[in-house]
C-alpha atoms as a PDB file:
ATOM      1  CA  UNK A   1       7.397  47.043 -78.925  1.00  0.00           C
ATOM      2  CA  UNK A   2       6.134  48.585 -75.930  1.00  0.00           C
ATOM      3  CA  UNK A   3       4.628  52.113 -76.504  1.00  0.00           C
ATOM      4  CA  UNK A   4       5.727  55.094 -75.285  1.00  0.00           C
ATOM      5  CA  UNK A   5       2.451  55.962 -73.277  1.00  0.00           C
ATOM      6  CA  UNK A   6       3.011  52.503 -71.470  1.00  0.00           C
ATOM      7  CA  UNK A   7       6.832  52.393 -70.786  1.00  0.00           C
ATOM      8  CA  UNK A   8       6.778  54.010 -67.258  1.00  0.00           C
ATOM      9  CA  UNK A   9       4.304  51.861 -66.438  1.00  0.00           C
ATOM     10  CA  UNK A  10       6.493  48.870 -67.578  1.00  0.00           C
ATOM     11  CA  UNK A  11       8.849  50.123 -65.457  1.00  0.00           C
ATOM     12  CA  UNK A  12       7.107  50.353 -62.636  1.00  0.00           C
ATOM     13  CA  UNK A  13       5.760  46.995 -62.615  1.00  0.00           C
ATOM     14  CA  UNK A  14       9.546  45.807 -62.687  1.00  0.00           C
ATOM     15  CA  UNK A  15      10.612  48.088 -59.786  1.00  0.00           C
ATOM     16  CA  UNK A  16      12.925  49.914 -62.018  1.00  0.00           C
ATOM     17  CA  UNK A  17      12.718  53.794 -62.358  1.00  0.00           C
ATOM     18  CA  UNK A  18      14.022  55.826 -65.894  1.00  0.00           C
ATOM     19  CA  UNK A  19      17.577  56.356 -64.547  1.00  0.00           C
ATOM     20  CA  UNK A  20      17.846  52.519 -65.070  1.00  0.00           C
ATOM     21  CA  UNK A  21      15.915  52.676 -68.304  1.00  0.00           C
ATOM     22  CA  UNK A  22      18.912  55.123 -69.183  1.00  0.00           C
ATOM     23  CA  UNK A  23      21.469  52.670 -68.422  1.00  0.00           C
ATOM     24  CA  UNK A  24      20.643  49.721 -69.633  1.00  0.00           C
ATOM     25  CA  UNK A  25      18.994  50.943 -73.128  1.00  0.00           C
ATOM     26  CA  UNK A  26      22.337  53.540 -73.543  1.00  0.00           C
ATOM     27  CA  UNK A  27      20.858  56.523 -73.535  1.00  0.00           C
ATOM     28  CA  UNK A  28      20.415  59.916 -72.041  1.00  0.00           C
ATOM     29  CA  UNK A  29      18.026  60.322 -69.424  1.00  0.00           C
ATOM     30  CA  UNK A  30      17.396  63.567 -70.793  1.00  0.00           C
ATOM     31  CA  UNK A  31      16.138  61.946 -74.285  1.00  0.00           C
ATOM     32  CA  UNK A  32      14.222  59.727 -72.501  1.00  0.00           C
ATOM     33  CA  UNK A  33      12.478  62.213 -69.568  1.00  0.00           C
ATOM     34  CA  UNK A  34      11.526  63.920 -73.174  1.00  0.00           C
ATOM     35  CA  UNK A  35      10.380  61.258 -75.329  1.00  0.00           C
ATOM     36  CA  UNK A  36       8.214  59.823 -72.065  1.00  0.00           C
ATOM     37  CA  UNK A  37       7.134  63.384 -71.376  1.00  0.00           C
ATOM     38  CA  UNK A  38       2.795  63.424 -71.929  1.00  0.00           C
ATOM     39  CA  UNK A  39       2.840  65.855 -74.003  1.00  0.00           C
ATOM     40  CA  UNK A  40       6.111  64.729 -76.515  1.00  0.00           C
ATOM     41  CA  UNK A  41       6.913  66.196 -79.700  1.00  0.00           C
ATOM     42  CA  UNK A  42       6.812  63.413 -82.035  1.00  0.00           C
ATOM     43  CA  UNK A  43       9.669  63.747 -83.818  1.00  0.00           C
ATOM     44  CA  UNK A  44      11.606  63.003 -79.775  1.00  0.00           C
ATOM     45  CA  UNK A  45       9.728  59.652 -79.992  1.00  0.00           C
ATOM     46  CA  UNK A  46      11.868  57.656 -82.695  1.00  0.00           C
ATOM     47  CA  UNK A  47      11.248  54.022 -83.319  1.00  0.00           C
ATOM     48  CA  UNK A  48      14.666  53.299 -82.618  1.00  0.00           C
ATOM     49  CA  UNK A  49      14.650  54.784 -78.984  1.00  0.00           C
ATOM     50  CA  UNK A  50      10.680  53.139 -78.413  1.00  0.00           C
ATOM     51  CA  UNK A  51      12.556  49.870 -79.145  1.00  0.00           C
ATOM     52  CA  UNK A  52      16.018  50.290 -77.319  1.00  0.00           C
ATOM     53  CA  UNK A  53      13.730  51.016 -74.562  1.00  0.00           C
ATOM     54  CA  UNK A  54      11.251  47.979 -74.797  1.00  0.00           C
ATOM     55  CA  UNK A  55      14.532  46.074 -75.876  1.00  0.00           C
ATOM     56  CA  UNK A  56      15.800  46.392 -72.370  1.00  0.00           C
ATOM     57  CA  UNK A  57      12.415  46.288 -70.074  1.00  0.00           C
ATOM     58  CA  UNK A  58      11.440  43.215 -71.739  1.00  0.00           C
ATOM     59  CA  UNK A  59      15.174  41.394 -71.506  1.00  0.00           C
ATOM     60  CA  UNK A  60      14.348  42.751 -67.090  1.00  0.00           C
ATOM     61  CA  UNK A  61      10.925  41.290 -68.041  1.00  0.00           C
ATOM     62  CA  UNK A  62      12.456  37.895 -68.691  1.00  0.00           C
ATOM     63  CA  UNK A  63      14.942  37.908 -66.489  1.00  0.00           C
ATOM     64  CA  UNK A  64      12.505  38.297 -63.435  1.00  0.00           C
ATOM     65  CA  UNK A  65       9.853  35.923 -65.006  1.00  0.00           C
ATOM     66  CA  UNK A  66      12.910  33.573 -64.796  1.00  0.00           C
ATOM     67  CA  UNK A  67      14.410  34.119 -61.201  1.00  0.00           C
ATOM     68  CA  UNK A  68      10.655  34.171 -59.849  1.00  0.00           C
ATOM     69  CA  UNK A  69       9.492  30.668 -58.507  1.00  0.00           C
ATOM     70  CA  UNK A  70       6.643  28.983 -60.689  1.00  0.00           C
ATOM     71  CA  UNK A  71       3.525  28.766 -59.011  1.00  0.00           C
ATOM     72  CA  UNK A  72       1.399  26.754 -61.819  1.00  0.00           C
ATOM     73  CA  UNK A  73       4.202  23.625 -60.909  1.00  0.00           C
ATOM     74  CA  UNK A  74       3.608  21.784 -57.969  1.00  0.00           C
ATOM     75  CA  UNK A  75       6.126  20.858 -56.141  1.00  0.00           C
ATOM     76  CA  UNK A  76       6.459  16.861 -55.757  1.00  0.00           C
ATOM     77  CA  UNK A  77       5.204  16.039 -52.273  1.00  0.00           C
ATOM     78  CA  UNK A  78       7.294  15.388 -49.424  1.00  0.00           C
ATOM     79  CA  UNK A  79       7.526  11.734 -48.545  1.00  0.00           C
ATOM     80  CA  UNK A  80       6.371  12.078 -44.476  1.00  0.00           C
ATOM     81  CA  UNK A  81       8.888  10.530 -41.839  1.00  0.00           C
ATOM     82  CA  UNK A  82       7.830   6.546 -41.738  1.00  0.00           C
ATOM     83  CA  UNK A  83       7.209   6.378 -45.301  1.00  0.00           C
ATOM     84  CA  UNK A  84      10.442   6.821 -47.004  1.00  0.00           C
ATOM     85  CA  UNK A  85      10.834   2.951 -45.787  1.00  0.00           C
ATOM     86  CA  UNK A  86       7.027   2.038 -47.811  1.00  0.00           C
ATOM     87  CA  UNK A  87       7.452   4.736 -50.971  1.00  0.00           C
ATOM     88  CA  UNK A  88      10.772   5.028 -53.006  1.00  0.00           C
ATOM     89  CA  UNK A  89       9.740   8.365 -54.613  1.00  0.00           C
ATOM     90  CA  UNK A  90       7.051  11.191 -54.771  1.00  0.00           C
ATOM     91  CA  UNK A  91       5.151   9.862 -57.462  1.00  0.00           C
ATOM     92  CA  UNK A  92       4.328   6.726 -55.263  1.00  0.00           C
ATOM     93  CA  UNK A  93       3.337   8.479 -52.749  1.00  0.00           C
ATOM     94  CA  UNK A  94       1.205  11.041 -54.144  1.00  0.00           C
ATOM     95  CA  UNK A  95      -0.194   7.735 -56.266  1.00  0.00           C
ATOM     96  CA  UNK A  96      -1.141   6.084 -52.533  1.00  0.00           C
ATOM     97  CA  UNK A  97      -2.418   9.372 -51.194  1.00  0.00           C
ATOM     98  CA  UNK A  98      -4.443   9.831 -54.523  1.00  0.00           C
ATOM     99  CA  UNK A  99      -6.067   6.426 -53.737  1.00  0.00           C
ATOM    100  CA  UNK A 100      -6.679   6.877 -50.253  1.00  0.00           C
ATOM    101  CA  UNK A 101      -8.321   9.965 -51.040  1.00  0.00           C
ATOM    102  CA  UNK A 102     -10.487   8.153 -53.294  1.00  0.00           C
ATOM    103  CA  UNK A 103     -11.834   5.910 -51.216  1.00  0.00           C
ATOM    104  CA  UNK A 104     -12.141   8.133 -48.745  1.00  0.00           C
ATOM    105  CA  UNK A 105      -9.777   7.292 -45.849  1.00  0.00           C
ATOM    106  CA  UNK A 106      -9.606   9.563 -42.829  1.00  0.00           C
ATOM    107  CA  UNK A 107      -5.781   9.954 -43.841  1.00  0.00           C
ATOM    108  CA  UNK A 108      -2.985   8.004 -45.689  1.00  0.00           C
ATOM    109  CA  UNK A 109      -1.709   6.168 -42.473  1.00  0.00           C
ATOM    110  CA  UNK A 110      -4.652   5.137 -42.535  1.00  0.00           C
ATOM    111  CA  UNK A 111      -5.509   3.981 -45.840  1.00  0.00           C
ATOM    112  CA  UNK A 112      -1.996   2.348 -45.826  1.00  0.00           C
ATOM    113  CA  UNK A 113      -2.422   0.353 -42.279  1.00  0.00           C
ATOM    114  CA  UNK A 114      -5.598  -1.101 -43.372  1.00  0.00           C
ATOM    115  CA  UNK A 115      -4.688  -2.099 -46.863  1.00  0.00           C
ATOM    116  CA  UNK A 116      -1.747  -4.066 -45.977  1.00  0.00           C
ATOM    117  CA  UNK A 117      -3.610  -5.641 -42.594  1.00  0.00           C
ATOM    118  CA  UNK A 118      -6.125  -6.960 -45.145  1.00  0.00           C
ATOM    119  CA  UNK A 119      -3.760  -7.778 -47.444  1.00  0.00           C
ATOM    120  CA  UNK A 120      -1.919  -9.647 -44.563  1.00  0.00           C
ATOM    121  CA  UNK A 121      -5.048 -11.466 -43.382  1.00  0.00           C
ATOM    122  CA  UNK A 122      -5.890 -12.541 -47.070  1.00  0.00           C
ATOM    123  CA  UNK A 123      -2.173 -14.199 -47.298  1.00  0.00           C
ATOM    124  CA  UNK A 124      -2.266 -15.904 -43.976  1.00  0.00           C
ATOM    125  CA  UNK A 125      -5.381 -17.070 -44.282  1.00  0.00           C
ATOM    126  CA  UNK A 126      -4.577 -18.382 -47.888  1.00  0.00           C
ATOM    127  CA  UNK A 127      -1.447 -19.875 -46.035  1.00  0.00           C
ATOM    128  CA  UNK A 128      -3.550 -21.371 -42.855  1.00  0.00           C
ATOM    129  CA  UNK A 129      -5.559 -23.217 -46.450  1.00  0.00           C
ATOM    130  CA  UNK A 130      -2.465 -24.495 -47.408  1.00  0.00           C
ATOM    131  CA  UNK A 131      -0.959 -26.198 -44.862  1.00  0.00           C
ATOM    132  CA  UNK A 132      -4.356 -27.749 -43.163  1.00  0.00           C
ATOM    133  CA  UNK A 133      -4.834 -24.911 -40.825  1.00  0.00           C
ATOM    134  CA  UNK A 134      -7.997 -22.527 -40.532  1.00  0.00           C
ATOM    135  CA  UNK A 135      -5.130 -19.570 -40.233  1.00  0.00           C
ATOM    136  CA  UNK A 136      -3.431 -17.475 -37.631  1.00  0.00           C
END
């Protein structure tokens, strides 16, 4: 439970003010301008009110946490135009930009022309071997 000393600080971090602490915990702003008052008598501070109140910041707690983007998940990368032809989904393409990366290619274009031109010149010149020629 959230103590008393701390709710309108709770609240304030949520952008909610008492008079919706009132509403959604169901009860009088009056009991609760007294129980949050700094100098409270303690029989106005009941356990049941500290956790009607902390009931209903931390339910707004949640519900914000959930409608609030995560920014600790990447999102996948977008696939540039030309590539959607090469790479058939994010994780290929992040997996080719990993390795050009790597190796340290200037960019992925890059690291993508040059792997398949050598991979090119390796099959046509295994080709040009078998069929008597000395390739392209």
């Amino acid at each position: 439970m959230i103590p008393f000393e701390e709710i309108d600080a709770a609240l304030k971090s949520l952008g909610k003010d008492r008079a919706w602490l009132a509403s959604e915990s169901g009860r009088k702003p009056d009991s609760i301008r007294v129980a949050l008052a700094t100098n409270a008598d303690p029989k106005n501070r009941s356990e049941l009110l500290q956790k009607a109140l902390s009931d209903a910041i931390e339910r707004e707690q949640l519900r914000q946490a959930a409608d609030k983007p995560r920014l600790d998940i990447e999102p996948p990368p977008e696939i540039p135009p030309g590539h959607t032809a090469i790479y058939l989904s994010g994780q290929e393409l992040e997996d080719a930009d990993r390795a050009s990366r790597l190796v340290g290619s200037p960019s992925l274009a890059t690291f993508c022309r040059d792997i398949i031109r050598a991979e090119a010149g390796r099959i046509l010149a295994k080709q040009g071997r078998a069929d008597g020629t000395n390739g392209p």
